[in-house]
C-alpha atoms as a PDB file:
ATOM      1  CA  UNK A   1     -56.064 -67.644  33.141  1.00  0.00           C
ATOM      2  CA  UNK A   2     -57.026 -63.904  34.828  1.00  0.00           C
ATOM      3  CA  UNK A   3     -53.572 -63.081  34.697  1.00  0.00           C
ATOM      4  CA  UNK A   4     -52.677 -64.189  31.361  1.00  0.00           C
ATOM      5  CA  UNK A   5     -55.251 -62.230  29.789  1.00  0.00           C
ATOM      6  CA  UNK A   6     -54.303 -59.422  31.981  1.00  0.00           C
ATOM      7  CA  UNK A   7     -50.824 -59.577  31.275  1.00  0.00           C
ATOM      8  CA  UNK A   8     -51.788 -59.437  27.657  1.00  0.00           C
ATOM      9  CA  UNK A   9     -54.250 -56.985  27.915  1.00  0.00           C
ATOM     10  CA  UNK A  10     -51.290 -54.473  29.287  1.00  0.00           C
ATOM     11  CA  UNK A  11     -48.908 -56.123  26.818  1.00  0.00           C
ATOM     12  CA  UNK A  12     -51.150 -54.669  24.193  1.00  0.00           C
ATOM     13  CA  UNK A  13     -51.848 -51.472  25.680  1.00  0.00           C
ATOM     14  CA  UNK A  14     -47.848 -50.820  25.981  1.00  0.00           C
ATOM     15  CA  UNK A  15     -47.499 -51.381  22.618  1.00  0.00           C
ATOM     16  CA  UNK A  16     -50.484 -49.145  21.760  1.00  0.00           C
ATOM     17  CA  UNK A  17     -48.566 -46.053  23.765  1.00  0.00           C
ATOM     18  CA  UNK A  18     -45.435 -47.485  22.091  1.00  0.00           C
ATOM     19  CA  UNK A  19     -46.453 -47.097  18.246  1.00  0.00           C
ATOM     20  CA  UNK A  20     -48.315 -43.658  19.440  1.00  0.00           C
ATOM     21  CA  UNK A  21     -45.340 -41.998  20.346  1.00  0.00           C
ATOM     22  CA  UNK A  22     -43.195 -43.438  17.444  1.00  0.00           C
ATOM     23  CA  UNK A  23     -46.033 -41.719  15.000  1.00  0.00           C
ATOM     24  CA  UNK A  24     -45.796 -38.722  16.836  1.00  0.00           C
ATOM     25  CA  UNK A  25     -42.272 -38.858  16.688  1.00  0.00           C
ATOM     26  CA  UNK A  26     -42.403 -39.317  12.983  1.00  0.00           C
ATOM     27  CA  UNK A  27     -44.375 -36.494  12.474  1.00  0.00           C
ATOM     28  CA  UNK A  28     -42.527 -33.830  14.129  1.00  0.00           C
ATOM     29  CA  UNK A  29     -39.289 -35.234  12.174  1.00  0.00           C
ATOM     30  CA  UNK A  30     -41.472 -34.826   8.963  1.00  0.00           C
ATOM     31  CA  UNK A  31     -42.237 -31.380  10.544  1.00  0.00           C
ATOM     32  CA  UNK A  32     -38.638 -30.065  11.274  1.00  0.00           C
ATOM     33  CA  UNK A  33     -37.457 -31.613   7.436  1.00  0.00           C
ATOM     34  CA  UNK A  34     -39.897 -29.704   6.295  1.00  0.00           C
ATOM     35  CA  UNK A  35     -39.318 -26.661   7.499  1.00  0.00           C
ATOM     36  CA  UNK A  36     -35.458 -27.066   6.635  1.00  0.00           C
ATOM     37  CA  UNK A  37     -36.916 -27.470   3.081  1.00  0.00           C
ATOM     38  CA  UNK A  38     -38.370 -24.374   2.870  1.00  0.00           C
ATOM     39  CA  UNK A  39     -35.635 -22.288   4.702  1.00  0.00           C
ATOM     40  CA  UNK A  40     -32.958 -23.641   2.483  1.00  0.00           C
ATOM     41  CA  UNK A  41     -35.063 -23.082  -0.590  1.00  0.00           C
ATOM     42  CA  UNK A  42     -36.097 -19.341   0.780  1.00  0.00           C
ATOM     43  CA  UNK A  43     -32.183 -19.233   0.965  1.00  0.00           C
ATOM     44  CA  UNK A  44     -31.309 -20.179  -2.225  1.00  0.00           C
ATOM     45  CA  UNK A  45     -34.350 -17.790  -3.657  1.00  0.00           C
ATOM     46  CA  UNK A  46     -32.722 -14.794  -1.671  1.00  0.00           C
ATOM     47  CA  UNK A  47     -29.384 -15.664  -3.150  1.00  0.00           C
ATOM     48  CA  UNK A  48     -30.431 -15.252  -6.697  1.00  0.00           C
ATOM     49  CA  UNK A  49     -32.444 -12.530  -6.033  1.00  0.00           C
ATOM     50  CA  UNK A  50     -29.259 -10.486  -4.535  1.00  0.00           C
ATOM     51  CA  UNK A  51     -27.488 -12.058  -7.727  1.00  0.00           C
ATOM     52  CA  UNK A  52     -29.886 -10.609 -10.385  1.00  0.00           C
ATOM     53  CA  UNK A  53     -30.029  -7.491  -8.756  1.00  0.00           C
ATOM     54  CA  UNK A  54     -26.355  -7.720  -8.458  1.00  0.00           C
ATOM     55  CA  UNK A  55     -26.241  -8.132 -12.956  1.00  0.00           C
ATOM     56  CA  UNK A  56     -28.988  -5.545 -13.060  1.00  0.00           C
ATOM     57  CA  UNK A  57     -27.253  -2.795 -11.504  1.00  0.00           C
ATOM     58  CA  UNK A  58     -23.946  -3.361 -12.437  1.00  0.00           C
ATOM     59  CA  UNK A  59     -24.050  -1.991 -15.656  1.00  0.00           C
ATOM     60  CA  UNK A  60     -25.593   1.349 -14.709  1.00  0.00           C
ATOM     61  CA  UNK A  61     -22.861   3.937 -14.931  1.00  0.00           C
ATOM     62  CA  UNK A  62     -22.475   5.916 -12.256  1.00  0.00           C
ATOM     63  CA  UNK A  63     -23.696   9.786 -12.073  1.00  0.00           C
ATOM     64  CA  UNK A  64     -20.289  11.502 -11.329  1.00  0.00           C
ATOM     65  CA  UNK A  65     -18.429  10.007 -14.360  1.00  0.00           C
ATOM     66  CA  UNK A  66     -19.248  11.894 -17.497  1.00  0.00           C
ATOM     67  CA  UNK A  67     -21.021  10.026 -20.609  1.00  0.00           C
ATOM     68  CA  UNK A  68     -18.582  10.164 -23.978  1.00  0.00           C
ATOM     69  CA  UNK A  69     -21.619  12.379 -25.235  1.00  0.00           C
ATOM     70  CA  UNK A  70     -21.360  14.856 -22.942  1.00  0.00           C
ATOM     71  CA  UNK A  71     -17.325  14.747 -23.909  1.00  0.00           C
ATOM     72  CA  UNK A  72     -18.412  15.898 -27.592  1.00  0.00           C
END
């Protein structure tokens, strides 16, 4: 009887070390897809950012080029 209870006694602690690593486990991969999140979102942020600046300066006219007033 000692040894059943003792073989189920470490049956239970294996699984206790088991489903302690698999939550650990789980929580670093919620970690890393997390942080993938946010660096693909900062990404796509940056992107429009450069695009909007992109629209904003584009119609600026350049200095050396003189303005049809100043043609006049």
């Amino acid at each position: 009887m000692k040894n059943v209870e003792r073989i189920t006694s470490v049956k239970s602690e294996l699984l206790d070390i088991f489903m302690s690593m698999e939550v650990v486990e789980h929580v670093q991969r919620q970690r890393s897809a997390a942080q993938r999140n946010l660096r693909a979102r900062r990404g796509i942020e940056l992107h429009r950012e450069f695009q909007k600046l992109s629209r904003d300066i584009a119609p600026l006219p350049d200095e050396e080029e003189p303005q049809e007033s100043e043609l006049h």
